[in-house]
N, C-alpha and C. Protein backbone atom coordinates (compact mmCIF):
# COMPACT_ATOMS: atom_id res chain seq x y z
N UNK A 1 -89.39 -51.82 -132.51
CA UNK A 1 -88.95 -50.65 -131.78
C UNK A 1 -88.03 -51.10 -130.66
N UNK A 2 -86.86 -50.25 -130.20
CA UNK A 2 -86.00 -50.81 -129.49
C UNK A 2 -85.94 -49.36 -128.56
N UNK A 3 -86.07 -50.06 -127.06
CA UNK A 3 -85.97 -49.37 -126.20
C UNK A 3 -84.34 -48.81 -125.36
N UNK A 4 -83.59 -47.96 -125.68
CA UNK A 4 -82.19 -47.65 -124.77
C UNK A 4 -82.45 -47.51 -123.18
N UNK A 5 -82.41 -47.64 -122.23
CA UNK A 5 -82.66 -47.69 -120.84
C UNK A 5 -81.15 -47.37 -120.07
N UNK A 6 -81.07 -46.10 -119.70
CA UNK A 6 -80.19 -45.33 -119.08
C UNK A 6 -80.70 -44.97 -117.60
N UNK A 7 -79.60 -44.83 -116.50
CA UNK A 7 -80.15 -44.72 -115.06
C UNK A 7 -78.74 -43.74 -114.54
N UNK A 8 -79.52 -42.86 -113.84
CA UNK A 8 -78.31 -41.90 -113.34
C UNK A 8 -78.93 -41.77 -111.84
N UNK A 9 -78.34 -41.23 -110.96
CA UNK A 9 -78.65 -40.36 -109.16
C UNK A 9 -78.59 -39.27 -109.84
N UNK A 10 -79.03 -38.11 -109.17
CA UNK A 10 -78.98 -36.85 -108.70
C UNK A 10 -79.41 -36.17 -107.46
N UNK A 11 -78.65 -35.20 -107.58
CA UNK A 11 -79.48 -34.41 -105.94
C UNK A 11 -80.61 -33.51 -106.23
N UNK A 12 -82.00 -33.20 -105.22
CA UNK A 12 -82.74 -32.60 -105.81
C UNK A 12 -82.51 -31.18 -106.03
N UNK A 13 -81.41 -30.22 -105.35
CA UNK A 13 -81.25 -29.52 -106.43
C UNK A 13 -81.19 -29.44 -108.13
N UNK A 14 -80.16 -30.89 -108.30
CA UNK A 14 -79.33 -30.42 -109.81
C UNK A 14 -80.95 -31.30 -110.33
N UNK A 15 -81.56 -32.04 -110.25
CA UNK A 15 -82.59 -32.59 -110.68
C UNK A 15 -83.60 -31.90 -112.22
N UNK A 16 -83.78 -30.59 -111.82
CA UNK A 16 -84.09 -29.70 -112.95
C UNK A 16 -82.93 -29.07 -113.46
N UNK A 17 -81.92 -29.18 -113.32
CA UNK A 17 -81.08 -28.62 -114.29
C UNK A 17 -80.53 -29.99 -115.26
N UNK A 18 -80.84 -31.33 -114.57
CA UNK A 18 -80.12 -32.37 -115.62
C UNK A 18 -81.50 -32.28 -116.46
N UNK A 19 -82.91 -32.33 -116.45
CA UNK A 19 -84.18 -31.79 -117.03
C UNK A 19 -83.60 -30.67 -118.22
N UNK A 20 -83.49 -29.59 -117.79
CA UNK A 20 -83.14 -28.59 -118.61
C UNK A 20 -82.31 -29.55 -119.41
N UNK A 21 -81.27 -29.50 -119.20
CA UNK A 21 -79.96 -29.83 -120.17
C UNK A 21 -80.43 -30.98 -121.28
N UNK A 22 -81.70 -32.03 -120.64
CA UNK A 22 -81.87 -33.46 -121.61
C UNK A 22 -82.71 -32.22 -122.90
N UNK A 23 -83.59 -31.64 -122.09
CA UNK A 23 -84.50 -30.67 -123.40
C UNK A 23 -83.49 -30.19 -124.18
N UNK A 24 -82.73 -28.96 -124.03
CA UNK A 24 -81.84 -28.15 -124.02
C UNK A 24 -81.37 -28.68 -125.59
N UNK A 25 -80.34 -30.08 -124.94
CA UNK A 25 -79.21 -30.48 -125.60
C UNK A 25 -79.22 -31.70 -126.33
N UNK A 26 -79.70 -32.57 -124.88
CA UNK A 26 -79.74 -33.90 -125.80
C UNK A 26 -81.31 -34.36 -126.93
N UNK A 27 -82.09 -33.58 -126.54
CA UNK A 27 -83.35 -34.11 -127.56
C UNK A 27 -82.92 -33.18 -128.73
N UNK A 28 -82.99 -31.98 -129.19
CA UNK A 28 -82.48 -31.68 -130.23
C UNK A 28 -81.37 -32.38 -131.58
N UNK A 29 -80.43 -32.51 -130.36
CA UNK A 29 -79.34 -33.76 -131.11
C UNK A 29 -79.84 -35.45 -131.33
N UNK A 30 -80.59 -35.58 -130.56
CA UNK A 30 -81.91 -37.27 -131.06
C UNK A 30 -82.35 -36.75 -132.28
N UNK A 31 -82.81 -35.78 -132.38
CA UNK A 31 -84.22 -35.62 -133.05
C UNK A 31 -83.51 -35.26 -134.81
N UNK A 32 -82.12 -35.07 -134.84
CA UNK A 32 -81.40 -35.11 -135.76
C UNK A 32 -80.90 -36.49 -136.74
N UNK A 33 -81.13 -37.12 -136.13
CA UNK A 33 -81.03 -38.74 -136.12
C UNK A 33 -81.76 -39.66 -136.71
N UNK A 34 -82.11 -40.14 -138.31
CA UNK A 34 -82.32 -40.73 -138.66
C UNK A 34 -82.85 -42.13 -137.63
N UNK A 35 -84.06 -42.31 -137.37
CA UNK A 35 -84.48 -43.05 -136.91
C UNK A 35 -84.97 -43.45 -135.20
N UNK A 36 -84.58 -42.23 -134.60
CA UNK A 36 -84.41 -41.56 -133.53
C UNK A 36 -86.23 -41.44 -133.75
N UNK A 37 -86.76 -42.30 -132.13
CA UNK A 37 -88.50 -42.53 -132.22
C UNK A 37 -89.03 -41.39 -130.88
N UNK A 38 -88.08 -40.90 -130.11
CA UNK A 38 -88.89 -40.68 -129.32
C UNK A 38 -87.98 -40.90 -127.93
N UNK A 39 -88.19 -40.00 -126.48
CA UNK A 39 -87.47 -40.44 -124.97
C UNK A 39 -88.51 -39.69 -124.17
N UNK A 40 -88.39 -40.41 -122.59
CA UNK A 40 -88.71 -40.02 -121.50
C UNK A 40 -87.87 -40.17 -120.81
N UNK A 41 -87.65 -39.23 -119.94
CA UNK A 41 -87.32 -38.79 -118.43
C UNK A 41 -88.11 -39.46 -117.54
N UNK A 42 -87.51 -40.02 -116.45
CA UNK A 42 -88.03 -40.52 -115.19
C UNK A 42 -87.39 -40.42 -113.93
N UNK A 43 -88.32 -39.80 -113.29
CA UNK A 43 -87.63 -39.34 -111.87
C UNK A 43 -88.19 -40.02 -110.51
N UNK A 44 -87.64 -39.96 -109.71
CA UNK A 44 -87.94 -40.71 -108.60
C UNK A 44 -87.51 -40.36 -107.53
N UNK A 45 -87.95 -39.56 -106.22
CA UNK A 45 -87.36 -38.89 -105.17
C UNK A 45 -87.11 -40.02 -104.18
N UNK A 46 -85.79 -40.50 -103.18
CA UNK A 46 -85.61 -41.24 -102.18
C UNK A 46 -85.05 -40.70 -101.46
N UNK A 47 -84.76 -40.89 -100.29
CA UNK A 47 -84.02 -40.57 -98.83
C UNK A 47 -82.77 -39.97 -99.42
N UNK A 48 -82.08 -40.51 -100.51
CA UNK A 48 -80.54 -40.17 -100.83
C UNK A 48 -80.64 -39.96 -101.86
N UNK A 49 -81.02 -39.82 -102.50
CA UNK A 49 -81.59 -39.04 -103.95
C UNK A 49 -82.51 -38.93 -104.83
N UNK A 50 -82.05 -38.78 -105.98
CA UNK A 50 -83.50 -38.29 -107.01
C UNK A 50 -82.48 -39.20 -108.38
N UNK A 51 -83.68 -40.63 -108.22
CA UNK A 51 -83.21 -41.28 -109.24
C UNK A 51 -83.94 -41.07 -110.49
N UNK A 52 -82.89 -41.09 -111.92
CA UNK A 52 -83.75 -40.89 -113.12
C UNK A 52 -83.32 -42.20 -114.22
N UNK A 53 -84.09 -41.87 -114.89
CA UNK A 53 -83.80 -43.29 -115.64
C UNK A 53 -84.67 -42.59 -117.23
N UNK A 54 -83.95 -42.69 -118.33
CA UNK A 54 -83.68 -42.22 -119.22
C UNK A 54 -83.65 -43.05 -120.45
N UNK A 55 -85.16 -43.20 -121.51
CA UNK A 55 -85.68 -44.00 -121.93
C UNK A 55 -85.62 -43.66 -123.86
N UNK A 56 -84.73 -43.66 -124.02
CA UNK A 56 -84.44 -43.66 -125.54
C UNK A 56 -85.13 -44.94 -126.55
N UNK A 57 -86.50 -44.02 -127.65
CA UNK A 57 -87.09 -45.46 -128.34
C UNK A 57 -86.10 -45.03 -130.07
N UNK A 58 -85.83 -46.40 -130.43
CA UNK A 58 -85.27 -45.85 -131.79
C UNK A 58 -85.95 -47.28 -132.91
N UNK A 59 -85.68 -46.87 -134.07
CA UNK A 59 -86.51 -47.98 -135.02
C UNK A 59 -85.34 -49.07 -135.15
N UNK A 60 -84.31 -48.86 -134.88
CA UNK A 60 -83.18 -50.07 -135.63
C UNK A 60 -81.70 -49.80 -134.59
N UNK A 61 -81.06 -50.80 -134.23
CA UNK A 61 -79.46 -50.46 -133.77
C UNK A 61 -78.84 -50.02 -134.46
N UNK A 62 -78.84 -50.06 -136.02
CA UNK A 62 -78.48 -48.92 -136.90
C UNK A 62 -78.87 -47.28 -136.42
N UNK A 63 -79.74 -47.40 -136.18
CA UNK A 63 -80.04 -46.26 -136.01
C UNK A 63 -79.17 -45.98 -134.57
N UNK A 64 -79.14 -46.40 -133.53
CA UNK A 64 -78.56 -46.20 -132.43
C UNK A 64 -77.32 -46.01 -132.70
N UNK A 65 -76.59 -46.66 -133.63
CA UNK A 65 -74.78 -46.78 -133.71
C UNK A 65 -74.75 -45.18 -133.99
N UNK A 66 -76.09 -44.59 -134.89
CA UNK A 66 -75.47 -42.99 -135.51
C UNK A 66 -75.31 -42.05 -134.30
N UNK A 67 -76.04 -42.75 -132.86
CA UNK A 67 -75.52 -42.13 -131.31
C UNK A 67 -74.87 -42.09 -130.89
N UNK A 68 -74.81 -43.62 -130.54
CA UNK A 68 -73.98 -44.22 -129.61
C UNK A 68 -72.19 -44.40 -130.36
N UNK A 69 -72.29 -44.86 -131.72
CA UNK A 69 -71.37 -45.02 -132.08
C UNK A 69 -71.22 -46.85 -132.52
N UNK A 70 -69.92 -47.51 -132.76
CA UNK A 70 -70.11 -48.99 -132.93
C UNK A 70 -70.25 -49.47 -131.81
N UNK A 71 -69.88 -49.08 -130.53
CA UNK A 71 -70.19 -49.61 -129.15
C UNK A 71 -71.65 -49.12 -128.84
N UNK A 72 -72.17 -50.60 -128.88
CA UNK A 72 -74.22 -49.87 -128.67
C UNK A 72 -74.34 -49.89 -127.56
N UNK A 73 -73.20 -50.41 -126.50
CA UNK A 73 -73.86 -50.34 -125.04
C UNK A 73 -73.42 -48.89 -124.17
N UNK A 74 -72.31 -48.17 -125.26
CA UNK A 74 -71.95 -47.00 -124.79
C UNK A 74 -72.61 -45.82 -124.12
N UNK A 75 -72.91 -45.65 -123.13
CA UNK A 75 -73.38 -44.64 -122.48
C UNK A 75 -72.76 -43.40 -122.83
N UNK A 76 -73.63 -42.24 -123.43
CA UNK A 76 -73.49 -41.27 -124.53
C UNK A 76 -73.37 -40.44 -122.93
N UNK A 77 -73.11 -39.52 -122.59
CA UNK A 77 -72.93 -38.53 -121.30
C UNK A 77 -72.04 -37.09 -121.37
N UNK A 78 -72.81 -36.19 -122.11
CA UNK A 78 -72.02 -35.00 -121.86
C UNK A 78 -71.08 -34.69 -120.48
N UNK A 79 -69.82 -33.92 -120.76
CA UNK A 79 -69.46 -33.09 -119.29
C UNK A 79 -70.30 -32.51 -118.85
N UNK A 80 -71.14 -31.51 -119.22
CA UNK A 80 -71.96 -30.65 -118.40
C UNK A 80 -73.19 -31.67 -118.00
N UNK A 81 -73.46 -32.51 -118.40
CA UNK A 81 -74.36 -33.77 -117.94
C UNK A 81 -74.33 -34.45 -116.53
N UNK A 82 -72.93 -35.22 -116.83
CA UNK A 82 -71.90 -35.73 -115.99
C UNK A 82 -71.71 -34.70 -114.51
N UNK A 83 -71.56 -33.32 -114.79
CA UNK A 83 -71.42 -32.52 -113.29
C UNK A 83 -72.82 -32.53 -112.27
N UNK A 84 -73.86 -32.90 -113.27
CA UNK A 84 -74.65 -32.76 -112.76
C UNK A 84 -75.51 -33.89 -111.95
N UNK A 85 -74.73 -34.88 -111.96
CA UNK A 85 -75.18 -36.40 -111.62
C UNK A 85 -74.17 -36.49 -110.41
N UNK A 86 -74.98 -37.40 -109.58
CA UNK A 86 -73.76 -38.41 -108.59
C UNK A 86 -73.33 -39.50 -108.95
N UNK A 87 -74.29 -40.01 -109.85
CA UNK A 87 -73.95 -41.51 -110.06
C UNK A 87 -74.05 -41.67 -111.49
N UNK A 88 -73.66 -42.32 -112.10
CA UNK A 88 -74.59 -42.91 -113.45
C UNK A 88 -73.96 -44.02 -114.35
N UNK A 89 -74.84 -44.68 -114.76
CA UNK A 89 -74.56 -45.99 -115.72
C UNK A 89 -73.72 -45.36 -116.80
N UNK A 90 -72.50 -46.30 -117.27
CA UNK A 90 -71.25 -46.19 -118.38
C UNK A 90 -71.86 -47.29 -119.10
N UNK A 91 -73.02 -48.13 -118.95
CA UNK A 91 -73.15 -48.79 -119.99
C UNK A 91 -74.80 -48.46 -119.80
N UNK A 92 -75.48 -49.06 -121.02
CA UNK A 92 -77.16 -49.21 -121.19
C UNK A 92 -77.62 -50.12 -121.70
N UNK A 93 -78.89 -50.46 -121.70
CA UNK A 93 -78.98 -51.97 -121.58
C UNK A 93 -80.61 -51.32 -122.71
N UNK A 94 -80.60 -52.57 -124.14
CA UNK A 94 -81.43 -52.34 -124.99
C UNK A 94 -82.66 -53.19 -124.82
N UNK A 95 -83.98 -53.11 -124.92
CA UNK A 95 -85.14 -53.57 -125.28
C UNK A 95 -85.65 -53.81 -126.29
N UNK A 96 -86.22 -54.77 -126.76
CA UNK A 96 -86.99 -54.76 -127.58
C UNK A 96 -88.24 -54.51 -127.28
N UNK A 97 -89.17 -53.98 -128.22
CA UNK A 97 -90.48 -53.76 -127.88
C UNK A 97 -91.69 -54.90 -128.06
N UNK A 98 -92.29 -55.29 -127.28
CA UNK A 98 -93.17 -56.64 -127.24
C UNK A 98 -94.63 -55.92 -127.40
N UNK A 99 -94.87 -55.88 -126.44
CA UNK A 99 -96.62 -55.37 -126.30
C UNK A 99 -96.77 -54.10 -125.73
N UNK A 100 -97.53 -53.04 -126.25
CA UNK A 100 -97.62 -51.81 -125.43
C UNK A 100 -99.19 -50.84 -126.00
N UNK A 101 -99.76 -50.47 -124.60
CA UNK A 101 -100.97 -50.50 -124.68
C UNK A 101 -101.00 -48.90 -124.39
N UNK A 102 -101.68 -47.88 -125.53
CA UNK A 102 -101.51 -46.71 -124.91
C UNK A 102 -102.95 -46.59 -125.39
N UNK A 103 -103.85 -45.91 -124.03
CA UNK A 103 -105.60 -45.75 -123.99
C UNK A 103 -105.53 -44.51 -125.25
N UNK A 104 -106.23 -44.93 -125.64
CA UNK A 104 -107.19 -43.87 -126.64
C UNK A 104 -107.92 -42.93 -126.15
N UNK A 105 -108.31 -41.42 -126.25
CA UNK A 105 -109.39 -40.59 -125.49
C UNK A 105 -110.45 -41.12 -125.38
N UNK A 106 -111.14 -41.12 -124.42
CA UNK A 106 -112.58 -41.03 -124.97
C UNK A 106 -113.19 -40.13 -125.92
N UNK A 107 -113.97 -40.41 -126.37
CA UNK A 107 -114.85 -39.30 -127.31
C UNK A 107 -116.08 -38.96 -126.79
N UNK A 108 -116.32 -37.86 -127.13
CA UNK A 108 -117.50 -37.02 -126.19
C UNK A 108 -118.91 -37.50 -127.39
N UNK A 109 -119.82 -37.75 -126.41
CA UNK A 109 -120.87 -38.35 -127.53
C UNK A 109 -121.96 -39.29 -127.02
């Protein structure tokens, strides 16, 4: 599994509207995507903004090129995306997946 790792600013106004727009626009168009595993949103309030960081899982860089295109480090960024940011990464930086531990419920019993 390969992790995409994207980082943008925002102000806490536009904060739920770049929210809206990832639901909206960009997960629909993932979820079209052959091989396309899964994203989170991450937000983070500071003195000067509201940092997010934007966590695309996919099964193969094949699979990513059908996003990103032949440039895999290409940072994919709508206009209406883009208005809504102060800052944001033009490139992204890939992971591989090593170890990852997600708890199981308990069971009642």
């Amino acid at each position: 599994m390969i992790a995409r790792l994207w980082s943008a600013d925002t102000t806490p106004a536009q904060a739920p509207a770049y929210a809206e727009h990832l639901r909206a626009h960009v997960l629909p168009a993932l979820n079209a995507i052959e091989g396309y595993a899964g994203a989170t949103l991450l937000e983070r309030t500071t003195p000067a903004a509201v940092e997010i960081i934007v966590i695309t899982w996919w099964r193969s860089l094949e699979a990513i090129r059908g996003f990103s295109g032949a440039d895999l480090e290409h940072a994919v960024i709508a206009d209406e995306a883009a208005r809504l940011l102060t800052r944001f990464d033009h490139r992204v930086r890939h992971f591989t997946l090593v170890v990852e531990d997600i708890p199981r419920p308990a069971t009642a019993g």
